[in-house]
PDB file of N, CA and C in Angstrom:
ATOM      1  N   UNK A   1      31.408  -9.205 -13.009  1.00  0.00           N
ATOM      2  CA  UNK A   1      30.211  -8.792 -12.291  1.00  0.00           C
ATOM      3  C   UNK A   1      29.123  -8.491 -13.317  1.00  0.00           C
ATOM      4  N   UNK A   2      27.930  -9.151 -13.204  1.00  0.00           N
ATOM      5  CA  UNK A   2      26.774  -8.745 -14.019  1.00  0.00           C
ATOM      6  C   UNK A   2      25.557  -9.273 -13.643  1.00  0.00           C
ATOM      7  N   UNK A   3      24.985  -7.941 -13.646  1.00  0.00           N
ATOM      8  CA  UNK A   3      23.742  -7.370 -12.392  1.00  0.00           C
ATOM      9  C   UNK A   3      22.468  -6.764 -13.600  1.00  0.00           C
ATOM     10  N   UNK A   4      21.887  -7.803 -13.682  1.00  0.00           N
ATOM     11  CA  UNK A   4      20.384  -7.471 -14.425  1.00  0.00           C
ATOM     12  C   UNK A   4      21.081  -6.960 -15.889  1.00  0.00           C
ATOM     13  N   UNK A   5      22.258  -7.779 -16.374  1.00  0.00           N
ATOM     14  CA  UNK A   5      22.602  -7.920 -17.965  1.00  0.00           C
ATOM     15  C   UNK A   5      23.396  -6.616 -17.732  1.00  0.00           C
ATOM     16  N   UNK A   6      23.846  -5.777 -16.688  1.00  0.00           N
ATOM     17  CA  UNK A   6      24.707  -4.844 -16.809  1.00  0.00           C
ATOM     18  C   UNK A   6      26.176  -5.173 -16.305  1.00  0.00           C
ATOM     19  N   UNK A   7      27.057  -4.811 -16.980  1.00  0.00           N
ATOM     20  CA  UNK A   7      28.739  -4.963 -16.329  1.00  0.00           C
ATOM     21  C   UNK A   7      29.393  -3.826 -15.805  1.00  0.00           C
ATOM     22  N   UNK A   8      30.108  -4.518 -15.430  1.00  0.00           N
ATOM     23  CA  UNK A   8      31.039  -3.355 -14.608  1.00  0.00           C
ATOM     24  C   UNK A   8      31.319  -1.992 -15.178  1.00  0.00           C
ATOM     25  N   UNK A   9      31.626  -1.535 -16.416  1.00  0.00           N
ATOM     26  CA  UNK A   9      31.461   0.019 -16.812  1.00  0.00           C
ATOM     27  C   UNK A   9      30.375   0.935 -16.730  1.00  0.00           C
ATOM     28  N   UNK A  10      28.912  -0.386 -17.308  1.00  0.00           N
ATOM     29  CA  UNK A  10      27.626   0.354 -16.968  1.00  0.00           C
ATOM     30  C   UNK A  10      27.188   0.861 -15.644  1.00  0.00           C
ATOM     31  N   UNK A  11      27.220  -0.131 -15.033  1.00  0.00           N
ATOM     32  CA  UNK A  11      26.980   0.317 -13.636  1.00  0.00           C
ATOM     33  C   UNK A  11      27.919   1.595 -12.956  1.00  0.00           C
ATOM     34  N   UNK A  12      29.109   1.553 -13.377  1.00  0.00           N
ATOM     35  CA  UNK A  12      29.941   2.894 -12.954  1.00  0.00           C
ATOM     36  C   UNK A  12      29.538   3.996 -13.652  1.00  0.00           C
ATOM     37  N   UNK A  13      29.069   3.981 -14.977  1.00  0.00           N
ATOM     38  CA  UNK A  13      28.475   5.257 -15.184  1.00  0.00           C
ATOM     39  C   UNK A  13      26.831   5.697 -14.868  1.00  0.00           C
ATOM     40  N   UNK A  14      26.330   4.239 -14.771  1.00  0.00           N
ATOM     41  CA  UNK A  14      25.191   4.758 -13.940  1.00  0.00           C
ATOM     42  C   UNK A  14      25.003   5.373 -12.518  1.00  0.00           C
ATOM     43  N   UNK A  15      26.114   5.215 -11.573  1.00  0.00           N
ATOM     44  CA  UNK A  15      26.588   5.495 -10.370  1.00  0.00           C
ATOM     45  C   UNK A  15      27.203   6.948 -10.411  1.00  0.00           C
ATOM     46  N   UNK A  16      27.722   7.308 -11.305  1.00  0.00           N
ATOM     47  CA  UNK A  16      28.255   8.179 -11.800  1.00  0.00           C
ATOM     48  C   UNK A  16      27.367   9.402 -12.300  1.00  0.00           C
ATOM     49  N   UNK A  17      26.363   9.278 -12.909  1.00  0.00           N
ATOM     50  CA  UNK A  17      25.159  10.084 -13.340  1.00  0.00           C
ATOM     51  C   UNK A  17      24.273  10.070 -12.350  1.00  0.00           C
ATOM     52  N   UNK A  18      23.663   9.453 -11.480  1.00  0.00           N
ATOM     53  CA  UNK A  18      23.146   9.356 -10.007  1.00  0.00           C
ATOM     54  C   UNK A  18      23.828  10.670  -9.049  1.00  0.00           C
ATOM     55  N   UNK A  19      25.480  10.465  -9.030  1.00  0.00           N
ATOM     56  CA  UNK A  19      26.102  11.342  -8.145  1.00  0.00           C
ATOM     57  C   UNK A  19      25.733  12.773  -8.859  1.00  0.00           C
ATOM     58  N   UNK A  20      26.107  12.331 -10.138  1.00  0.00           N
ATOM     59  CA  UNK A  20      26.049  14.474 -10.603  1.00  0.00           C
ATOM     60  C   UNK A  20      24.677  14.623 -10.232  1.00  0.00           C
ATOM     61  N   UNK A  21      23.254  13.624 -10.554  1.00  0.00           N
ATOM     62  CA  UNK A  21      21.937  14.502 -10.479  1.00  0.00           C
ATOM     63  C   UNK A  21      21.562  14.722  -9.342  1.00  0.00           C
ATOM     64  N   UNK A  22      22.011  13.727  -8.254  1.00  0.00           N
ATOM     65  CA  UNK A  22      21.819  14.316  -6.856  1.00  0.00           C
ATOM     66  C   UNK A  22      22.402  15.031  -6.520  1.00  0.00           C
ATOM     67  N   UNK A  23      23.837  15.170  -6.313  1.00  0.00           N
ATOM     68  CA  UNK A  23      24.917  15.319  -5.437  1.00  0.00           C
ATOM     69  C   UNK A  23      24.987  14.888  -4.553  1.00  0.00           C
ATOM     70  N   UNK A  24      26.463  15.149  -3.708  1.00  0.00           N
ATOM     71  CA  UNK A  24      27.054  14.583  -2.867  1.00  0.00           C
ATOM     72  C   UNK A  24      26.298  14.651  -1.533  1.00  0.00           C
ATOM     73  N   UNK A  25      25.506  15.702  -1.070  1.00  0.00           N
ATOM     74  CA  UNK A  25      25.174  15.905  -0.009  1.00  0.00           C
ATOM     75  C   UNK A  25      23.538  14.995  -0.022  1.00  0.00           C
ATOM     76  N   UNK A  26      22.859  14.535  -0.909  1.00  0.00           N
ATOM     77  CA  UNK A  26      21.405  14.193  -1.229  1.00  0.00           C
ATOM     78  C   UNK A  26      21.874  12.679  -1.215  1.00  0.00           C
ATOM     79  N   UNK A  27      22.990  11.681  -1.640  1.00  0.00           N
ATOM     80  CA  UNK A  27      23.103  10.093  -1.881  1.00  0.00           C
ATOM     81  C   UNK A  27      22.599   9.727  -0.424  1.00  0.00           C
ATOM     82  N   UNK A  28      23.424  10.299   1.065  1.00  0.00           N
ATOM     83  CA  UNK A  28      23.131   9.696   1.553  1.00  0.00           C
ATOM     84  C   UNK A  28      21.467   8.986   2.272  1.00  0.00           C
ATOM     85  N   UNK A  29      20.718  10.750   1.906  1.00  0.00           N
ATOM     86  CA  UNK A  29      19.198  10.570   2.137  1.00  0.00           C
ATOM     87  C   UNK A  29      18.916   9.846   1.446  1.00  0.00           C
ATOM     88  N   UNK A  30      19.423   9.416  -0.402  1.00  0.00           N
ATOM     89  CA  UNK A  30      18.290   9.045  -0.997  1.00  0.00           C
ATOM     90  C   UNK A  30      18.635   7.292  -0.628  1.00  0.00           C
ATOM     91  N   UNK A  31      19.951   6.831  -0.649  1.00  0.00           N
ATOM     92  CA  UNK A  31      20.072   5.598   0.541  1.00  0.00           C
ATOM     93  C   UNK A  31      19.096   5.249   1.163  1.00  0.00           C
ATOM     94  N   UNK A  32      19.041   5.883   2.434  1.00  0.00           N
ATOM     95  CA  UNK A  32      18.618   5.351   3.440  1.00  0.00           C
ATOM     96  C   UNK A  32      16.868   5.152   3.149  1.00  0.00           C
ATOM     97  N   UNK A  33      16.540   6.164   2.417  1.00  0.00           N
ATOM     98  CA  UNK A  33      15.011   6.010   1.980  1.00  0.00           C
ATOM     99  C   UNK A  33      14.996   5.061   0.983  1.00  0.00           C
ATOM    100  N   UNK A  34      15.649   4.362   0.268  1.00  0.00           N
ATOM    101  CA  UNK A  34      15.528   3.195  -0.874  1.00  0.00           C
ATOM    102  C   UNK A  34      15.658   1.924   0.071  1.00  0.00           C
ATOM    103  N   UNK A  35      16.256   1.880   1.229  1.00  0.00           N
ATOM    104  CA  UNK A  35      16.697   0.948   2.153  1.00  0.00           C
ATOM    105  C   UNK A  35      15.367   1.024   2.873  1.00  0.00           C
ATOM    106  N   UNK A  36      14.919   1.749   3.734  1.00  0.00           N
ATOM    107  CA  UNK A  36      13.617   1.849   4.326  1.00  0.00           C
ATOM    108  C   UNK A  36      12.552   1.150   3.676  1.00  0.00           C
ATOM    109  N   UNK A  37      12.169   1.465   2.079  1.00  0.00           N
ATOM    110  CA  UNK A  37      11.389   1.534   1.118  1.00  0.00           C
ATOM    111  C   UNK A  37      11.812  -0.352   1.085  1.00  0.00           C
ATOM    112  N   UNK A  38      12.274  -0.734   1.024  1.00  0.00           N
ATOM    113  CA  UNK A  38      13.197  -2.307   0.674  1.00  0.00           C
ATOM    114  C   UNK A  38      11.937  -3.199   1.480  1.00  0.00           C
ATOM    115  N   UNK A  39      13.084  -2.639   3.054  1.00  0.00           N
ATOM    116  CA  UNK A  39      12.741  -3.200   4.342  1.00  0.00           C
ATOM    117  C   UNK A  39      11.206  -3.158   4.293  1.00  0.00           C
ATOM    118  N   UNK A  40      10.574  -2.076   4.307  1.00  0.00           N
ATOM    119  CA  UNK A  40       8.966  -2.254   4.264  1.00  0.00           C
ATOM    120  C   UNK A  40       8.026  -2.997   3.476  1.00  0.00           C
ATOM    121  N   UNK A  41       9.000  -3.298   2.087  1.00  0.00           N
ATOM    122  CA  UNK A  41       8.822  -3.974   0.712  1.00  0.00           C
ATOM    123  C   UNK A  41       8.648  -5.394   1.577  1.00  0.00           C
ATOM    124  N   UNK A  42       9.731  -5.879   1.936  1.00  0.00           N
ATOM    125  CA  UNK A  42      10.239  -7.278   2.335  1.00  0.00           C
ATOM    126  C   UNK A  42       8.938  -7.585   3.825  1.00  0.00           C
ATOM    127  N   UNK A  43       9.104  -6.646   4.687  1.00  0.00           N
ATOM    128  CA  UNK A  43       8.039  -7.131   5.310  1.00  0.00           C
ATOM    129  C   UNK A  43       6.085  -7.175   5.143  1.00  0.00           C
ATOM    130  N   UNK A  44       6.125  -6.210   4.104  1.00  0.00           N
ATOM    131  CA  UNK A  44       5.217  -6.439   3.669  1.00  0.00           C
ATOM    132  C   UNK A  44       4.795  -7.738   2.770  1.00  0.00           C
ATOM    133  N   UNK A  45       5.869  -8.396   2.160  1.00  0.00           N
ATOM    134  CA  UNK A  45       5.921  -9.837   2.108  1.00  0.00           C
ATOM    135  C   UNK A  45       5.977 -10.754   2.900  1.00  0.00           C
ATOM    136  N   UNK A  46       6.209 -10.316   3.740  1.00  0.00           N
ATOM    137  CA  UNK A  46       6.433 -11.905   4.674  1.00  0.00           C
ATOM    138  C   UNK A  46       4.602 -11.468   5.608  1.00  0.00           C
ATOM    139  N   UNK A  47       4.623 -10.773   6.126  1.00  0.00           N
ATOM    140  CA  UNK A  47       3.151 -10.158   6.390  1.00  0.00           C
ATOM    141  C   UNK A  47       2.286 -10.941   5.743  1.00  0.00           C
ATOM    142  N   UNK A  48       2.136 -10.597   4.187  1.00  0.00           N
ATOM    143  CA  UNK A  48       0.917 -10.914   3.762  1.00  0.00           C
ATOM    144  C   UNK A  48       0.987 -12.675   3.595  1.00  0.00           C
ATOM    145  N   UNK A  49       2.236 -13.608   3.409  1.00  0.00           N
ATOM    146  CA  UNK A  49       2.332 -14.714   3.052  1.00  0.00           C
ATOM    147  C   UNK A  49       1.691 -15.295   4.632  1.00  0.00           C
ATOM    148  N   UNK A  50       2.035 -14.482   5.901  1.00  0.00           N
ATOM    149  CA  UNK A  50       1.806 -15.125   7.075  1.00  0.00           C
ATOM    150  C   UNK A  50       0.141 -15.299   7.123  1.00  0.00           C
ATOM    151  N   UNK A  51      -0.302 -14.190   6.977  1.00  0.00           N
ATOM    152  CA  UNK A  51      -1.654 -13.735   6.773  1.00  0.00           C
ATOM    153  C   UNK A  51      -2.636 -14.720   5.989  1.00  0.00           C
ATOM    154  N   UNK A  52      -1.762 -14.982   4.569  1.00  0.00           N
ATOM    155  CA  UNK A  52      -2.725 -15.855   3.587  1.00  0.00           C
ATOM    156  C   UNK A  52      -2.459 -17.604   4.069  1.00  0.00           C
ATOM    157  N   UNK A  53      -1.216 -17.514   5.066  1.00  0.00           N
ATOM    158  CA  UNK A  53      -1.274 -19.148   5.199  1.00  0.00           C
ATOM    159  C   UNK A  53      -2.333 -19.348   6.222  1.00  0.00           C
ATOM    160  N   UNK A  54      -2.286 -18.693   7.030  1.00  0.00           N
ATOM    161  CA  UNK A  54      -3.147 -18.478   8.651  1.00  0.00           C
ATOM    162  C   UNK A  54      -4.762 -18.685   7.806  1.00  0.00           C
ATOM    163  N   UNK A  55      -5.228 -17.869   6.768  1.00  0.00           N
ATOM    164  CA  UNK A  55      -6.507 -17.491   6.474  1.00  0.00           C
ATOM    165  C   UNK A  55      -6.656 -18.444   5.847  1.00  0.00           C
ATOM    166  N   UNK A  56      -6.295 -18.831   5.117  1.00  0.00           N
ATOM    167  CA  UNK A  56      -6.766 -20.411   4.215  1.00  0.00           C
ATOM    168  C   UNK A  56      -6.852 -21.788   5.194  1.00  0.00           C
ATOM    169  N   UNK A  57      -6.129 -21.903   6.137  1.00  0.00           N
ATOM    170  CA  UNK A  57      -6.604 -23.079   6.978  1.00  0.00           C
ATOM    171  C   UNK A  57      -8.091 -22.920   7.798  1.00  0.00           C
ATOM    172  N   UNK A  58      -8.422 -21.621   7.786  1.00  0.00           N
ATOM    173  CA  UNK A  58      -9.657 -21.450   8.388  1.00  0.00           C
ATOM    174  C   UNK A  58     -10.487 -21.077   7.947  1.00  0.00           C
ATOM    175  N   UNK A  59     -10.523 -21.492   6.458  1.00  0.00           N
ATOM    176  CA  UNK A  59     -11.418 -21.602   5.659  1.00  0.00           C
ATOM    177  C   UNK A  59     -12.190 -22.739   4.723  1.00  0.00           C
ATOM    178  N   UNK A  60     -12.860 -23.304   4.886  1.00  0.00           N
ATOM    179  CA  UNK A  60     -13.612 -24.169   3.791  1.00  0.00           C
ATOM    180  C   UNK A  60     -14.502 -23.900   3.102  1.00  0.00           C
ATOM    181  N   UNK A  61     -14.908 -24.983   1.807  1.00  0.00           N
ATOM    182  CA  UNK A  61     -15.495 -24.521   0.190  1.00  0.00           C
ATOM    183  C   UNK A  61     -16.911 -25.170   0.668  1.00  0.00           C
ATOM    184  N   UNK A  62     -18.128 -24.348   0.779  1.00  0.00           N
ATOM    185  CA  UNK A  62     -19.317 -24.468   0.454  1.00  0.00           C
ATOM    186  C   UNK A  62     -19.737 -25.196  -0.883  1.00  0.00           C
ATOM    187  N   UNK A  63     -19.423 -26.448  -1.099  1.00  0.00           N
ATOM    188  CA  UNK A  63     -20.170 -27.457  -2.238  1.00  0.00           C
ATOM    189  C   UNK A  63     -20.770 -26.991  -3.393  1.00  0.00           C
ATOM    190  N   UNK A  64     -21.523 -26.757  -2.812  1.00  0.00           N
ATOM    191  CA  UNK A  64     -23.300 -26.450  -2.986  1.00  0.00           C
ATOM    192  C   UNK A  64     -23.095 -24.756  -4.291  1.00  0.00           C
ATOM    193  N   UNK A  65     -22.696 -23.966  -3.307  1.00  0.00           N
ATOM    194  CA  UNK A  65     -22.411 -22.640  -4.043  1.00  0.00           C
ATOM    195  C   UNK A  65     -21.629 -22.186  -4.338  1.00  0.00           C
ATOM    196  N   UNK A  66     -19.814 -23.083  -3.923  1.00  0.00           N
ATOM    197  CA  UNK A  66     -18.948 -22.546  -4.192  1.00  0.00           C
ATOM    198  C   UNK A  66     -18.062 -21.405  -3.676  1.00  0.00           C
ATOM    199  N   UNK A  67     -18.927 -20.858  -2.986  1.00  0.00           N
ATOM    200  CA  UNK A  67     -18.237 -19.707  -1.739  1.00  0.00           C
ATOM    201  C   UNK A  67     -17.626 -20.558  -0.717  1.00  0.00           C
ATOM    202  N   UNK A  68     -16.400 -19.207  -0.579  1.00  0.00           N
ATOM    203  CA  UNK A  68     -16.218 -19.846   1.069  1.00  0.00           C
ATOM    204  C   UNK A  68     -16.579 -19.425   2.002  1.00  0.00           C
ATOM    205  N   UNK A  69     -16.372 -20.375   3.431  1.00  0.00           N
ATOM    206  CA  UNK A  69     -17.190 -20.188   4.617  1.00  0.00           C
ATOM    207  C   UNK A  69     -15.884 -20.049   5.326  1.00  0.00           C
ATOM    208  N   UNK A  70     -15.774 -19.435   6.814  1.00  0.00           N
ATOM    209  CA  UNK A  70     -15.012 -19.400   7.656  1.00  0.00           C
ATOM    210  C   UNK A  70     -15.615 -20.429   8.980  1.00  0.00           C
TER     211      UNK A  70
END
């Protein structure tokens, strides 16, 4: 297993130092808020790609000055 040049020991002690600085009772909040944080990540990508394909077909280049026109 190797995840952004880290192997399997690293990652267990990074998992491992995570648990002591949170503790046990704080992993599961900080989960679900890194998961939330993801999900909003990801749709905020697909959002803006929908957005910029939609906006560029309804747009053309003014010649002349180089701006665009809608």
């Amino acid at each position: 297993m190797n995840i952004f040049g880290l192997g399997t020991p690293e990652i267990i002690v990074i998992l491992v130092l995570v648990l002591l600085f949170f503790g046990k009772n704080k992993l599961p909040e900080l989960a679900k808020s890194i998961g939330q944080s993801f999900n909003a990540l990801k749709e905020g990508f697909t959002n803006g790609e929908d957005k910029e394909a939609g906006s560029s077909k309804n747009k053309t280049v003014d010649n002349k000055k180089g701006e665009l026109k809608k």
